[in-house]
N, C-alpha and C. Protein backbone atom coordinates (compact mmCIF):
# COMPACT_ATOMS: atom_id res chain seq x y z
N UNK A 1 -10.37 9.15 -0.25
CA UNK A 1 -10.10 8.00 -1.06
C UNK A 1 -8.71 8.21 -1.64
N UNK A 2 -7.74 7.28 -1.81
CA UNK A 2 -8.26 6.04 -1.17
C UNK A 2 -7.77 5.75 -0.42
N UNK A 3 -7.72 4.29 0.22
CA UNK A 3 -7.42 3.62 1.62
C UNK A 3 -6.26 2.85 1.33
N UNK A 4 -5.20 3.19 1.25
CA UNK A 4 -3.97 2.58 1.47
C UNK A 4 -3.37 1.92 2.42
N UNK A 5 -3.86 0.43 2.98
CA UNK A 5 -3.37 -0.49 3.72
C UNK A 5 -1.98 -1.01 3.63
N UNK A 6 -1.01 -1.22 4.87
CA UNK A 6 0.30 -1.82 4.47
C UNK A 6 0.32 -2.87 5.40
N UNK A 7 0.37 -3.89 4.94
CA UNK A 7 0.78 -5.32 5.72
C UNK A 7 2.35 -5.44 5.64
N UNK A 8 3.18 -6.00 6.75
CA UNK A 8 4.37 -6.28 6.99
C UNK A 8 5.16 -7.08 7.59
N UNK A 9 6.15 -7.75 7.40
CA UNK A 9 6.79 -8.49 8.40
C UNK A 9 7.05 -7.91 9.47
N UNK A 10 6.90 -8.36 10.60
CA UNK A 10 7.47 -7.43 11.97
C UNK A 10 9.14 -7.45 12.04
N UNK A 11 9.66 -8.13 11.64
CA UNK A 11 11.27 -8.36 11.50
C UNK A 11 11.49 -6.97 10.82
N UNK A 12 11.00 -6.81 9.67
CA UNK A 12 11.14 -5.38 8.88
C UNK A 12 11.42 -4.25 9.80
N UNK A 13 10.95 -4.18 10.57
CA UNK A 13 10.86 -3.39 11.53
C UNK A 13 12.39 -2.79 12.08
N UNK A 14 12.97 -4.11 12.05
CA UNK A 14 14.19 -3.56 12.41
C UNK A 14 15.10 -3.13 11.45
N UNK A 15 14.66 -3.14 10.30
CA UNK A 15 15.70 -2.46 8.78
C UNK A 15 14.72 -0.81 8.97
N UNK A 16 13.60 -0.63 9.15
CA UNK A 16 12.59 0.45 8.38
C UNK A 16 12.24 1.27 9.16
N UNK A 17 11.80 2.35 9.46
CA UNK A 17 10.55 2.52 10.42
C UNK A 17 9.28 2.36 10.00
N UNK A 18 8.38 1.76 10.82
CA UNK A 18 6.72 2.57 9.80
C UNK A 18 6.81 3.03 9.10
N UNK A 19 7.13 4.49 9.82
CA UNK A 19 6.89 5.94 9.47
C UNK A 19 7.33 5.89 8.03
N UNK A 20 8.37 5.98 8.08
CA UNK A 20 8.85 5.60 6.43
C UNK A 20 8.32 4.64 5.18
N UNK A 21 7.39 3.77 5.43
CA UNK A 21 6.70 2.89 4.89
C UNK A 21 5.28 3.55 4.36
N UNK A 22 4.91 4.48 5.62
CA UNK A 22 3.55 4.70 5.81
C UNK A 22 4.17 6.29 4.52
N UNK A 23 4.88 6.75 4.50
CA UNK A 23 5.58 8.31 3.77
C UNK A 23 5.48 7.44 2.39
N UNK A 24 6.43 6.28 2.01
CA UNK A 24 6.66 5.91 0.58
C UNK A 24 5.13 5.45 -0.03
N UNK A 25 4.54 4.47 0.99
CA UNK A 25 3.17 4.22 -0.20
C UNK A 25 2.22 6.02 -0.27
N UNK A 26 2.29 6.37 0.65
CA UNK A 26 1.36 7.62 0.83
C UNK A 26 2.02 8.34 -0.35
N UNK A 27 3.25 8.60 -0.96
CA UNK A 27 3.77 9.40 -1.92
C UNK A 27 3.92 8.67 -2.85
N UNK A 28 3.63 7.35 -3.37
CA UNK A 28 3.51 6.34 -4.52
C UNK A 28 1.54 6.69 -4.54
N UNK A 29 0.93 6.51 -3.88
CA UNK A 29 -0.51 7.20 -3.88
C UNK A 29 -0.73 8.16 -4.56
N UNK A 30 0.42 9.41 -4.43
CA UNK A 30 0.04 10.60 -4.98
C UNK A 30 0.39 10.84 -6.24
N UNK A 31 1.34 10.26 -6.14
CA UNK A 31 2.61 10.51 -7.78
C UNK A 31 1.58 9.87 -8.59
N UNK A 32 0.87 8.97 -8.74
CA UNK A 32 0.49 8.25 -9.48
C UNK A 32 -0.36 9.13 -10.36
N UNK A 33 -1.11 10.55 -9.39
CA UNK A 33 -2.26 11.84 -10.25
C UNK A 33 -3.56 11.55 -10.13
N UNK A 34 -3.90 10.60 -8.75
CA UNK A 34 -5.37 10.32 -9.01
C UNK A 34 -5.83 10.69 -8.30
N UNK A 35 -5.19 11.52 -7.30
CA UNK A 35 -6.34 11.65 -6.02
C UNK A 35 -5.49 13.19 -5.26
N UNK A 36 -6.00 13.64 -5.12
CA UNK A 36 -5.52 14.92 -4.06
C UNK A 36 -4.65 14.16 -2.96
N UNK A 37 -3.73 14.43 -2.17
CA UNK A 37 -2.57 14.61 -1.73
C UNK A 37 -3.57 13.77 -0.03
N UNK A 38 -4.82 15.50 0.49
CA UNK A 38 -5.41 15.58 1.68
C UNK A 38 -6.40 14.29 1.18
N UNK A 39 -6.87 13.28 0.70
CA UNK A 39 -7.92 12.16 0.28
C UNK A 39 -7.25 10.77 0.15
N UNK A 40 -5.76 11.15 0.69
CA UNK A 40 -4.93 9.37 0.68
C UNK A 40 -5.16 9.05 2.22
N UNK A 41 -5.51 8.04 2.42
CA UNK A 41 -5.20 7.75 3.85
C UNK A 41 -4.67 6.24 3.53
N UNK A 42 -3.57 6.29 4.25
CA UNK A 42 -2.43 5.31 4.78
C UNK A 42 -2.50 4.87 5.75
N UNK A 43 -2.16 3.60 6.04
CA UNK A 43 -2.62 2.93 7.30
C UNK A 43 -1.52 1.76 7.42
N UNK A 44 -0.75 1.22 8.42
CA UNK A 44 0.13 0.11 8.59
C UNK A 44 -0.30 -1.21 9.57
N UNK A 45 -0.24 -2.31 9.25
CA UNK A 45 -0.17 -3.32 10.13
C UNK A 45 0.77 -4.06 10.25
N UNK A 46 1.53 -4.92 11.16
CA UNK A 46 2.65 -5.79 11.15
C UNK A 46 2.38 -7.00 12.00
N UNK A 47 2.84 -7.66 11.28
CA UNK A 47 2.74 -9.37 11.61
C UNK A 47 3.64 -10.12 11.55
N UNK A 48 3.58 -10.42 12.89
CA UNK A 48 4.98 -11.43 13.75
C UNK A 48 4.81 -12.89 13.18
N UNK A 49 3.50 -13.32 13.00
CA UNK A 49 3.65 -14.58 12.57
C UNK A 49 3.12 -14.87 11.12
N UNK A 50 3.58 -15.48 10.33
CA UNK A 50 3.04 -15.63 8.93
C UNK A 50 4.26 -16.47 7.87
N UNK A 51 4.16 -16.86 6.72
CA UNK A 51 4.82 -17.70 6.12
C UNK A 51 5.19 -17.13 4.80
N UNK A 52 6.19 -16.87 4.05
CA UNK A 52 5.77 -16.74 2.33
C UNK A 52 6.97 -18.23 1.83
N UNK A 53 6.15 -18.65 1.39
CA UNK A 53 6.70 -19.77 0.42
C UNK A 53 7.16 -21.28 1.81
N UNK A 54 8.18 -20.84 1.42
CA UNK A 54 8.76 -22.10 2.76
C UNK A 54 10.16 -21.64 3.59
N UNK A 55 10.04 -20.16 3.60
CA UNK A 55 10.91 -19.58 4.21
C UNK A 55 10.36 -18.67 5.12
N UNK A 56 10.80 -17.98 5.69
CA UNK A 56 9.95 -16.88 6.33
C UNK A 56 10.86 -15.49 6.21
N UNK A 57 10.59 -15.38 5.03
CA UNK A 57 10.98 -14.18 4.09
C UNK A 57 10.35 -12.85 4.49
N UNK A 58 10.71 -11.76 4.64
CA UNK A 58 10.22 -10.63 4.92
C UNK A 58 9.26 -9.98 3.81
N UNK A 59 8.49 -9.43 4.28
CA UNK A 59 7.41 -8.76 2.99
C UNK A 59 6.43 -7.56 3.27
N UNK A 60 6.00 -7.19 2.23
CA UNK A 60 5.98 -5.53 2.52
C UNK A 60 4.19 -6.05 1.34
N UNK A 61 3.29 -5.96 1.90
CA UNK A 61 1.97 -6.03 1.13
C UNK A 61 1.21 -4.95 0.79
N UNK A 62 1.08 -4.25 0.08
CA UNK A 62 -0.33 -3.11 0.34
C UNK A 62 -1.20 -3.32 -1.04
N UNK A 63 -2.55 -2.99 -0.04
CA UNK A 63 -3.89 -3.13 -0.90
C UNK A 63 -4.36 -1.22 -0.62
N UNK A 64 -4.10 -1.08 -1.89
CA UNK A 64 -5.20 0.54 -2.42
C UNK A 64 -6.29 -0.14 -2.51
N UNK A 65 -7.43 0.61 -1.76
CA UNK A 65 -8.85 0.24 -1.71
C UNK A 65 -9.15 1.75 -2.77
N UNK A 66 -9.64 2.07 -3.75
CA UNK A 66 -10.30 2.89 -4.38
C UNK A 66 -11.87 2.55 -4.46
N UNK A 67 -12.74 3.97 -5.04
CA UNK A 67 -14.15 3.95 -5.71
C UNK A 67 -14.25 3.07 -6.83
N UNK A 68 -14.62 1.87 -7.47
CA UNK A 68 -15.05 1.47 -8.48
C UNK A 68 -15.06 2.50 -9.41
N UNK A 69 -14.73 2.01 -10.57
CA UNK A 69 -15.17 3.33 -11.78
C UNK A 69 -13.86 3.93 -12.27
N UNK A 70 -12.18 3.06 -12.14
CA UNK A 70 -11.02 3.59 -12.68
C UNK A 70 -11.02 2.60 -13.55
N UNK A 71 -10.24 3.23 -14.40
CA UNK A 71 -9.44 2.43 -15.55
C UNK A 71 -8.61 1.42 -15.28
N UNK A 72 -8.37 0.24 -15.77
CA UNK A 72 -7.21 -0.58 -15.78
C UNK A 72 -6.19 -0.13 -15.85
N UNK A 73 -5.80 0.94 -17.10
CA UNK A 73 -4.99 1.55 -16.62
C UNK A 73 -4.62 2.72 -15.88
N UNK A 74 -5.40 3.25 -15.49
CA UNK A 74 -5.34 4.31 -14.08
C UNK A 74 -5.09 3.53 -12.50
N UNK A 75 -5.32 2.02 -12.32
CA UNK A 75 -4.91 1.11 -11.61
C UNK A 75 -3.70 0.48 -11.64
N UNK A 76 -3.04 0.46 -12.83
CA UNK A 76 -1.85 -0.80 -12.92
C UNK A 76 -0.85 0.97 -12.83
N UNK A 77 -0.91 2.31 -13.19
CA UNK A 77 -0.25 3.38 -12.31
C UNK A 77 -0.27 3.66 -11.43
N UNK A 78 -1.29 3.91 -10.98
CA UNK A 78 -1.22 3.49 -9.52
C UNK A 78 -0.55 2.44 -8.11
N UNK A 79 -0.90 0.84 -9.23
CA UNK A 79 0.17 0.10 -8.58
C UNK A 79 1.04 0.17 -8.69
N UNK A 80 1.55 0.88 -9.67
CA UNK A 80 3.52 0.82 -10.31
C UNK A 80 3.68 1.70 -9.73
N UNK A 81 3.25 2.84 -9.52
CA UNK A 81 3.63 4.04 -8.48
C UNK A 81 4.12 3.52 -7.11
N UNK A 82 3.35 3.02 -6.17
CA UNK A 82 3.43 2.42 -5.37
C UNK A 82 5.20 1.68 -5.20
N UNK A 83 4.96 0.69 -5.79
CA UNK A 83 6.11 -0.12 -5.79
C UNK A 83 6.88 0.27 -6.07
N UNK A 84 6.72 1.40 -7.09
CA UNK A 84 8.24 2.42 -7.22
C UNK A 84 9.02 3.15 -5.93
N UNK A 85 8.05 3.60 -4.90
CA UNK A 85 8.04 4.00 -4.04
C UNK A 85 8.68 3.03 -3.00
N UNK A 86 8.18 1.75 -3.19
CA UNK A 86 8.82 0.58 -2.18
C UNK A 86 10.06 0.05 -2.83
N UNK A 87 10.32 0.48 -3.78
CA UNK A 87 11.69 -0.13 -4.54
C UNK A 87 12.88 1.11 -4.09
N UNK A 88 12.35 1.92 -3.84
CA UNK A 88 13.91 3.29 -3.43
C UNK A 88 14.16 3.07 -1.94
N UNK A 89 12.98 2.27 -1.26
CA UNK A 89 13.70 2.14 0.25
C UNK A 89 14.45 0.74 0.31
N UNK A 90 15.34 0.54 -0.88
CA UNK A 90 16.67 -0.41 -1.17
C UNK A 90 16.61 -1.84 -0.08
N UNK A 91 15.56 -2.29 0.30
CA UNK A 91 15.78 -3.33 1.34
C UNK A 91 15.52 -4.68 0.66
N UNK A 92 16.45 -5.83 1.40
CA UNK A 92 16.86 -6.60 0.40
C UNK A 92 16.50 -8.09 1.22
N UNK A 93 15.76 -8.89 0.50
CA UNK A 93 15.09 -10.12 0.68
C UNK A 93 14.02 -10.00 1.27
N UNK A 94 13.35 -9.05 0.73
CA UNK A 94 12.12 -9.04 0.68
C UNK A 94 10.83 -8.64 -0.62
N UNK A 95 10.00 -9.48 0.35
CA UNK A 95 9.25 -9.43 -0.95
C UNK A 95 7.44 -8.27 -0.76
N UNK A 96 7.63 -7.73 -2.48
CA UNK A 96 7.38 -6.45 -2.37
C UNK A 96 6.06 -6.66 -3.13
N UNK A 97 4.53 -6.27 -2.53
CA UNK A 97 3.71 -6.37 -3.57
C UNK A 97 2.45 -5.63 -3.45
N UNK A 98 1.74 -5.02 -4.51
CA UNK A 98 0.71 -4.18 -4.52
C UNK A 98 -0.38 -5.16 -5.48
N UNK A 99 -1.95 -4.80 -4.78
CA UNK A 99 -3.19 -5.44 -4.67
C UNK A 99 -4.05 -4.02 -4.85
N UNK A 100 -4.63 -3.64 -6.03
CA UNK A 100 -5.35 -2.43 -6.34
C UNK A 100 -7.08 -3.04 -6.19
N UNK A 101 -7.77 -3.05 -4.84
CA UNK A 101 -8.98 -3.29 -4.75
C UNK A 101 -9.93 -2.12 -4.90
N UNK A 102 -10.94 -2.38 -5.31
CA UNK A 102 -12.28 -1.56 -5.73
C UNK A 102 -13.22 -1.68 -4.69
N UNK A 103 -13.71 -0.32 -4.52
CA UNK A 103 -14.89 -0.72 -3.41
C UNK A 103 -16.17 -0.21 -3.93
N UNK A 104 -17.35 -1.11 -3.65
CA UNK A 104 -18.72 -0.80 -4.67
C UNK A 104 -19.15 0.30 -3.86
N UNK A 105 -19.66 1.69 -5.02
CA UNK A 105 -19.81 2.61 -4.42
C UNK A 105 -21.24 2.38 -4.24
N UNK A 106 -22.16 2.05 -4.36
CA UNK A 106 -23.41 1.93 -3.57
C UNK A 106 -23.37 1.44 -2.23
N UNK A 107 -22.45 0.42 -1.83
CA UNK A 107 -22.27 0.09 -0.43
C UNK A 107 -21.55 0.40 0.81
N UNK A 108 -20.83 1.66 -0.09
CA UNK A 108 -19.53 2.56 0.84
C UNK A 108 -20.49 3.34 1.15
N UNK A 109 -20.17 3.46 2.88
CA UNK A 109 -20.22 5.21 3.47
C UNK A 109 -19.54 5.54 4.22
N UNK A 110 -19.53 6.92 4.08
CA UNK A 110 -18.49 7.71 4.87
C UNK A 110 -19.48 8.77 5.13
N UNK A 111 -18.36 9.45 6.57
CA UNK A 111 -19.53 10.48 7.14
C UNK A 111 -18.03 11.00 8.00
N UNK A 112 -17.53 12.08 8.21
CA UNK A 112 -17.12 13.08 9.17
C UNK A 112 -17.93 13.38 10.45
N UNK A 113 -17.67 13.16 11.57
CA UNK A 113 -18.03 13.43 12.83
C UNK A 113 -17.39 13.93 13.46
């Protein structure tokens, strides 16, 4: 825990790498002090087609999925961590945003295989 999703413009692609996307939220994850380093998992998707506003503006989305049971404010650090992290990779006209979701722990499972 937790599950660090990144949604993206595919255009981005050509300012960023992933890799580098998938490094800044994964180290905005950690800085934040909530979770061991080996318990972040990061994950990227990119999307060629999509809209923001009435332009087709580049954008950088991620949703932290955590356990239910943090603080408001152990969440809004977490998100500011994050975005701190997406604010030092200096890229410009785009738009930058973090979504701190909860997942009900009676209905989560996990299992190692």
């Amino acid at each position: 825990m937790p599950h660090c999703i990144i949604e993206h413009s595919k255009e981005l692609g050509n300012s960023i790498s992933p890799a580098k996307l998938i490094i800044a939220v994964h180290q905005g994850a950690f800085e934040a002090g909530l979770f061991r380093e080996k318990d972040i998992k990061t994950r990227i998707l990119s999307f060629k087609d999509y809209q923001v506003g009435s332009t087709k503006l580049n954008f950088i989305h991620v949703t932290v999925r955590i356990l239910a049971g943090r603080s408001e404010e152990q969440r809004a650090i977490l998100s500011n961590a994050v975005l701190s992290e997406l604010e030092k990779l200096s890229l410009s006209s785009t738009s930058l945003t973090v979504e701190i979701c909860e997942i009900d722990k009676e209905s989560y499972a996990k299992k190692l295989v």
